[in-house]
C-alpha atoms as a PDB file:
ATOM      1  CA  UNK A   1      21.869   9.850 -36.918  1.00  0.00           C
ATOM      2  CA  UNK A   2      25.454   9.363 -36.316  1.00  0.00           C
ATOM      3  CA  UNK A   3      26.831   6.476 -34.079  1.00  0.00           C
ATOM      4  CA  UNK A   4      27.355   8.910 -30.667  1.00  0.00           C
ATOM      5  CA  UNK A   5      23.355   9.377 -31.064  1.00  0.00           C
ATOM      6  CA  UNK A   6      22.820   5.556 -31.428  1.00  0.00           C
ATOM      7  CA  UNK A   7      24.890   4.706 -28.577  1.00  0.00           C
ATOM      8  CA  UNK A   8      23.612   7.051 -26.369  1.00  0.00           C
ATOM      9  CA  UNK A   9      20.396   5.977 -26.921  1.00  0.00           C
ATOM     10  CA  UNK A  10      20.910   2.784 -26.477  1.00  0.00           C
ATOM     11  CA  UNK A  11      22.620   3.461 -23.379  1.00  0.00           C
ATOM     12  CA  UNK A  12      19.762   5.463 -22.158  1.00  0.00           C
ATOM     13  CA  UNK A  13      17.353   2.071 -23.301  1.00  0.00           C
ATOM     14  CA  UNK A  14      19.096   0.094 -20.982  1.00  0.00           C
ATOM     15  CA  UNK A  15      19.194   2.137 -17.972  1.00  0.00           C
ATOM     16  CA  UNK A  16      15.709   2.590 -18.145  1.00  0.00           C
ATOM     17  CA  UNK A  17      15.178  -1.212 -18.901  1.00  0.00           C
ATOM     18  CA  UNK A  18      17.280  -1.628 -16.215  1.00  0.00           C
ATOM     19  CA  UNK A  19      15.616   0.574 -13.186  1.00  0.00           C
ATOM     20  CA  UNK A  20      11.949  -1.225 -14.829  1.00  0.00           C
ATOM     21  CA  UNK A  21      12.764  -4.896 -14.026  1.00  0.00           C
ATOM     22  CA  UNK A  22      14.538  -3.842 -10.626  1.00  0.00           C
ATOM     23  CA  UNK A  23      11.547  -2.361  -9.875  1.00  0.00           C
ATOM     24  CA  UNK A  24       9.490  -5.424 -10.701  1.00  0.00           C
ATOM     25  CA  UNK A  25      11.654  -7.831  -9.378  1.00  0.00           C
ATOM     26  CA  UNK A  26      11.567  -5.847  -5.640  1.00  0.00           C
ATOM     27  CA  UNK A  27       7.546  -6.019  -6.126  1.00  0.00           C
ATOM     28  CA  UNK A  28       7.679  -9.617  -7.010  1.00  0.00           C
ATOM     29  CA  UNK A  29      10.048  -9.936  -3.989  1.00  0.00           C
ATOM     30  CA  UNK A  30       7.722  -8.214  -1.675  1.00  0.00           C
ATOM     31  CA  UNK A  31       4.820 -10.396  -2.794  1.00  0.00           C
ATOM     32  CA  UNK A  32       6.723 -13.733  -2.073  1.00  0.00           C
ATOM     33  CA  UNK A  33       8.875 -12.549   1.325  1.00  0.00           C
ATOM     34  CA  UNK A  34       6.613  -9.643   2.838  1.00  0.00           C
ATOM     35  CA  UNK A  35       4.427  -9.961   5.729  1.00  0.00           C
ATOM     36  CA  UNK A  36       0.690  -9.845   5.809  1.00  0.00           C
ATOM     37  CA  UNK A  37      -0.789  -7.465   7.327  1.00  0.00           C
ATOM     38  CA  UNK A  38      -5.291  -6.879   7.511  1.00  0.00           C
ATOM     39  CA  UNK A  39      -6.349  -2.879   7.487  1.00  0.00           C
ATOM     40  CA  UNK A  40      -9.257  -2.617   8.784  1.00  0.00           C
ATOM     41  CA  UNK A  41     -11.146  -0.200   6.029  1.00  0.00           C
ATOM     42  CA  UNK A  42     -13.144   3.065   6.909  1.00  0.00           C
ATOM     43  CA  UNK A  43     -15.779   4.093   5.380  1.00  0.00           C
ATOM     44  CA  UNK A  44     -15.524   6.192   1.876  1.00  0.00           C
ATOM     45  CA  UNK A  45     -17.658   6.116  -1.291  1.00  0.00           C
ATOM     46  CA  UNK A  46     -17.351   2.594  -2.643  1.00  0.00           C
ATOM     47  CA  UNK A  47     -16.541   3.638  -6.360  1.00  0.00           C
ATOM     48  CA  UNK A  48     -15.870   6.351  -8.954  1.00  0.00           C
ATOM     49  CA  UNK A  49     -17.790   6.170 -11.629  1.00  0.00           C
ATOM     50  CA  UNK A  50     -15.668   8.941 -13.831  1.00  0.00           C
ATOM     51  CA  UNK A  51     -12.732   5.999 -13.945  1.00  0.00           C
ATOM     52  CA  UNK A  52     -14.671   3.375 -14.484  1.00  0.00           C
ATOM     53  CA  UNK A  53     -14.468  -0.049 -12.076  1.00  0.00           C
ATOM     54  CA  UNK A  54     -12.636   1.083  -9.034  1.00  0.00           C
ATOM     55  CA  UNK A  55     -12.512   1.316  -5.489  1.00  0.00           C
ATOM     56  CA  UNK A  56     -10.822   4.143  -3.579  1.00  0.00           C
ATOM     57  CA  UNK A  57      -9.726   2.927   0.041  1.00  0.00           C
ATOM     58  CA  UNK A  58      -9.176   4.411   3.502  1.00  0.00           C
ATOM     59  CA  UNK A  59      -7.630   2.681   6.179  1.00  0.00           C
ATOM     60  CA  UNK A  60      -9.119   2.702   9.601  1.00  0.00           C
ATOM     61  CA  UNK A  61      -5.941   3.038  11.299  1.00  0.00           C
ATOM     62  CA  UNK A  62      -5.680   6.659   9.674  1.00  0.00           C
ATOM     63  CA  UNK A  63      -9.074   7.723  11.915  1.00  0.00           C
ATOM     64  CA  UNK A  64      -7.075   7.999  15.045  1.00  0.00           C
ATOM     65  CA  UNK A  65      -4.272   9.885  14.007  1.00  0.00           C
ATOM     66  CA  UNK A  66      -3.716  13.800  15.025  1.00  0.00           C
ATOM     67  CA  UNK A  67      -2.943  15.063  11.779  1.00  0.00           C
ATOM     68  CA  UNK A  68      -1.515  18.757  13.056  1.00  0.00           C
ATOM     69  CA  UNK A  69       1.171  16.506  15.644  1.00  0.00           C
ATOM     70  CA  UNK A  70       2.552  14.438  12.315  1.00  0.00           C
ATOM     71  CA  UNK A  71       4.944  15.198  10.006  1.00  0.00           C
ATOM     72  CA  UNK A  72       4.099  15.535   6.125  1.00  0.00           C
ATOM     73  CA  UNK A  73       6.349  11.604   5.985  1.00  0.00           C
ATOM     74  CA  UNK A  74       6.967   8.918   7.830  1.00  0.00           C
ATOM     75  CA  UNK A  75       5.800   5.614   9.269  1.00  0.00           C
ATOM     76  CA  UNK A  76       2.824   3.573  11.108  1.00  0.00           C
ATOM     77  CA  UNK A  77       4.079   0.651  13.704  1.00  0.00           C
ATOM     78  CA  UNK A  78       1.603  -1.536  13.676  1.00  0.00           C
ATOM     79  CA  UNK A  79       1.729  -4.356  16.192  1.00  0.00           C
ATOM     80  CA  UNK A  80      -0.020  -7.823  14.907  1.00  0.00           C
ATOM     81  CA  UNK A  81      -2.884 -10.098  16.210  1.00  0.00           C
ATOM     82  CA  UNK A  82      -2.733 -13.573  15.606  1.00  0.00           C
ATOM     83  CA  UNK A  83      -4.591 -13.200  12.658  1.00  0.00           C
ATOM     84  CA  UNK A  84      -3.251 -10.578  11.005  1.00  0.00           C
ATOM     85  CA  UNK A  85      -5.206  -7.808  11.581  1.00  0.00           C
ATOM     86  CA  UNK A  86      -3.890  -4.692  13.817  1.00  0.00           C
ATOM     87  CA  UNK A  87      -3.777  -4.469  17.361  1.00  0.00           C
ATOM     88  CA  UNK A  88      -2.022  -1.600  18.131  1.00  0.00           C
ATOM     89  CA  UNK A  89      -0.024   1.331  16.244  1.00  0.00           C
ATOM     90  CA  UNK A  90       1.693   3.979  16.313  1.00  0.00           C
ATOM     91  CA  UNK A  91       3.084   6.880  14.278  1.00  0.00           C
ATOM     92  CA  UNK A  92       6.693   7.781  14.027  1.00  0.00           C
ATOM     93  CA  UNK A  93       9.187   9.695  12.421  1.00  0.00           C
ATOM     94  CA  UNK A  94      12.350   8.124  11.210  1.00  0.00           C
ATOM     95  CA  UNK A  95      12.750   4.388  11.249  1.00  0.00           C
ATOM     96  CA  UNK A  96      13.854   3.081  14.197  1.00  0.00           C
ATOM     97  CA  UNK A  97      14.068  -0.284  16.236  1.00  0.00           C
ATOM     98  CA  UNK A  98      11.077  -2.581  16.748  1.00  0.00           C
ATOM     99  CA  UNK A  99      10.085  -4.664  19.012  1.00  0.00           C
ATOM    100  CA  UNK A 100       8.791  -8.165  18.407  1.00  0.00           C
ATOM    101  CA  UNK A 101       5.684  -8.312  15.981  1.00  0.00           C
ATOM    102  CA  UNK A 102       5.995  -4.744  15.006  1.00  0.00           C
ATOM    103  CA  UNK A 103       5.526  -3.535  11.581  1.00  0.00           C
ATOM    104  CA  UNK A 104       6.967  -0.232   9.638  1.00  0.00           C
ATOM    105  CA  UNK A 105       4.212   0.930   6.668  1.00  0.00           C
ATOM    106  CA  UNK A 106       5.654   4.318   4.929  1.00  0.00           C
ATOM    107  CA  UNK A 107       3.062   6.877   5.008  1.00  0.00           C
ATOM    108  CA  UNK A 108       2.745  10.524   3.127  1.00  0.00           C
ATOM    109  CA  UNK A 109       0.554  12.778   4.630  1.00  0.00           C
ATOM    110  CA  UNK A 110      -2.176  14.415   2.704  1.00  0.00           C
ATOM    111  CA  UNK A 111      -4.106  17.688   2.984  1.00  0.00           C
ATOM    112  CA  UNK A 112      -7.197  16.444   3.828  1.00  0.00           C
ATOM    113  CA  UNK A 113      -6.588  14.597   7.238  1.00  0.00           C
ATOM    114  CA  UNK A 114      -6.328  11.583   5.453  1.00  0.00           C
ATOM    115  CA  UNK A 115      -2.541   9.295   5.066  1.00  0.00           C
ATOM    116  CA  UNK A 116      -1.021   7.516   2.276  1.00  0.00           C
ATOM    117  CA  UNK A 117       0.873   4.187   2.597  1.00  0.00           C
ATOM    118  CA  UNK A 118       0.982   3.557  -0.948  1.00  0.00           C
ATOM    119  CA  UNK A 119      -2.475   1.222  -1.588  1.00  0.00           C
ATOM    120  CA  UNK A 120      -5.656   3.559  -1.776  1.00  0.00           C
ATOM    121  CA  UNK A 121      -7.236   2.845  -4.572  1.00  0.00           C
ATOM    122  CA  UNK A 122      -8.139  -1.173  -6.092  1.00  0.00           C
ATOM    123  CA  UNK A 123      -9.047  -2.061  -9.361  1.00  0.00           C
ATOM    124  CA  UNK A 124     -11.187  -5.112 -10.166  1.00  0.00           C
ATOM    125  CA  UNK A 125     -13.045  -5.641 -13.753  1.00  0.00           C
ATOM    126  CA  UNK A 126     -15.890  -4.417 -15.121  1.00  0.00           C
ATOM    127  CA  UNK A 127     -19.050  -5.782 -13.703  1.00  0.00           C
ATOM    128  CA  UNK A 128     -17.787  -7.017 -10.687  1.00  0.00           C
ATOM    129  CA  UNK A 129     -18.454  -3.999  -8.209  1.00  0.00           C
ATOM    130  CA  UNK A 130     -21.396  -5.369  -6.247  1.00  0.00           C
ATOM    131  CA  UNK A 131     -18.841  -8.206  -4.708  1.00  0.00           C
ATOM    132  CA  UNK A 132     -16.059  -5.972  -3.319  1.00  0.00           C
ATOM    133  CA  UNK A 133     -18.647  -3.503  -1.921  1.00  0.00           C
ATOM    134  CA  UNK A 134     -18.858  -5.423   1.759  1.00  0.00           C
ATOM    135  CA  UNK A 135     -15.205  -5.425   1.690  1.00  0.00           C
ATOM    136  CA  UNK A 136     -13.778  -5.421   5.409  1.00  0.00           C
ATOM    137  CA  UNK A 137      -9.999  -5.301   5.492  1.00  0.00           C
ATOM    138  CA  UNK A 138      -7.452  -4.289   2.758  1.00  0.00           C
ATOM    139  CA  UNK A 139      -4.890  -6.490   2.610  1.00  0.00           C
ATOM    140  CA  UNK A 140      -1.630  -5.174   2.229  1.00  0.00           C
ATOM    141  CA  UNK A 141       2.466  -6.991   2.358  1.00  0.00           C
ATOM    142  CA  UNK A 142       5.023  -4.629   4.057  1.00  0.00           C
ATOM    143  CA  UNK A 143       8.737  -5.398   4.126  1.00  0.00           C
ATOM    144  CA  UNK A 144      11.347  -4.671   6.685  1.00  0.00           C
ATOM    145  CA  UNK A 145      11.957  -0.574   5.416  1.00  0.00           C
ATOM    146  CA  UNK A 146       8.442  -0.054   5.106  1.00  0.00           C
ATOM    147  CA  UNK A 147       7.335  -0.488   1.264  1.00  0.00           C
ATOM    148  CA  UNK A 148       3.752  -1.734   1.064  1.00  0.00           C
ATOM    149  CA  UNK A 149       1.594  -3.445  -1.891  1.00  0.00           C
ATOM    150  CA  UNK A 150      -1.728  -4.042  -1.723  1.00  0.00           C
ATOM    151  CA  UNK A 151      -2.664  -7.803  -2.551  1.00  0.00           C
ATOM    152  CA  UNK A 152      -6.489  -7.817  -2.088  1.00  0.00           C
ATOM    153  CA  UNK A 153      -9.760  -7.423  -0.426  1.00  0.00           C
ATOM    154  CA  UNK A 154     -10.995  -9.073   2.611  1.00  0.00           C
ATOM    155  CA  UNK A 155     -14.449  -9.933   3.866  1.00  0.00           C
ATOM    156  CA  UNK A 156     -14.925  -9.779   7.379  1.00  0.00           C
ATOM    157  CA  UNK A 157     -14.022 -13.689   8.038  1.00  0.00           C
ATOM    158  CA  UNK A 158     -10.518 -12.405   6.345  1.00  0.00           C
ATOM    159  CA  UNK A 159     -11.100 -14.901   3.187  1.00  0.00           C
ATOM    160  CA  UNK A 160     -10.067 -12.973   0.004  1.00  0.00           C
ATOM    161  CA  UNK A 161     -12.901 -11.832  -2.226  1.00  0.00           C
ATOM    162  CA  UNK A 162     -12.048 -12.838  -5.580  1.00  0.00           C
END
């Protein structure tokens, strides 16, 4: 390997060094600055068996949504209670501005009525199923454009099930 080959490699090493700890460092942002916000969940089958301890989630919000009138991306407004939890929301577009206590989550739009903000599915470890199975709310941090983590599972007093 001549030296051209070692630098470019090495060049390529840190670029995609670099791009990883950006993208950790805008999670680890989003966990410490983003807001709280409580998704109701729907109803789905609690866990998949074929990948082991896992929950696949739907959101409530997603039941009341015309799925022929939206567009394959955009975003849910949601509007806040006091504790967290939705009041109101709303599906739109392109990102426009909000009014006080509003809320952008980015959403895709999948084939089988259903949306994706980004948190659908939670892992916990082995054995520990039978806990998360009442679940109530998903609990998810948004930021100002719209990027969303999940954080954890909420019983229906909103105390995280660990």
């Amino acid at each position: 390997m001549n030296r051209i080959q070692k630098v470019i490699i090495l060049v390529n090493l840190l670029i995609v060094l670099g791009l990883l700890g950006n993208s950790v460092f805008k999670k680890e942002q989003l966990l410490s600055d983003g807001t709280m916000i409580l998704l109701e969940l729907a109803p789905v089958d609690p866990r998949s068996l074929i990948q082991g301890d896992y929950m696949r989630l739907r959101y409530g919000i997603s039941g009341d949504i015309d799925y022929d009138s939206i567009t394959k991306t955009g975003f849910c407004v949601v509007t806040l209670n006091a504790d967290n939890t939705v009041d109101q929301f709303r599906i739109q577009e392109k990102k426009s501005p909000l009014e006080a206590n509003e809320h952008l989550i980015n959403y895709t739009k999948k084939r089988w009525n259903d949306i994706n903000i980004g948190a659908e599915s939670y892992f916990f470890q082995e054995g520990e199923g039978e806990k998360y199975e009442n679940a109530k709310y998903g609990g998810v941090k948004v930021d100002g454009n719209g990027n969303s983590l999940l954080v954890g599972l909420y019983d229906e007093d909103k105390n995280l099930i660990e």
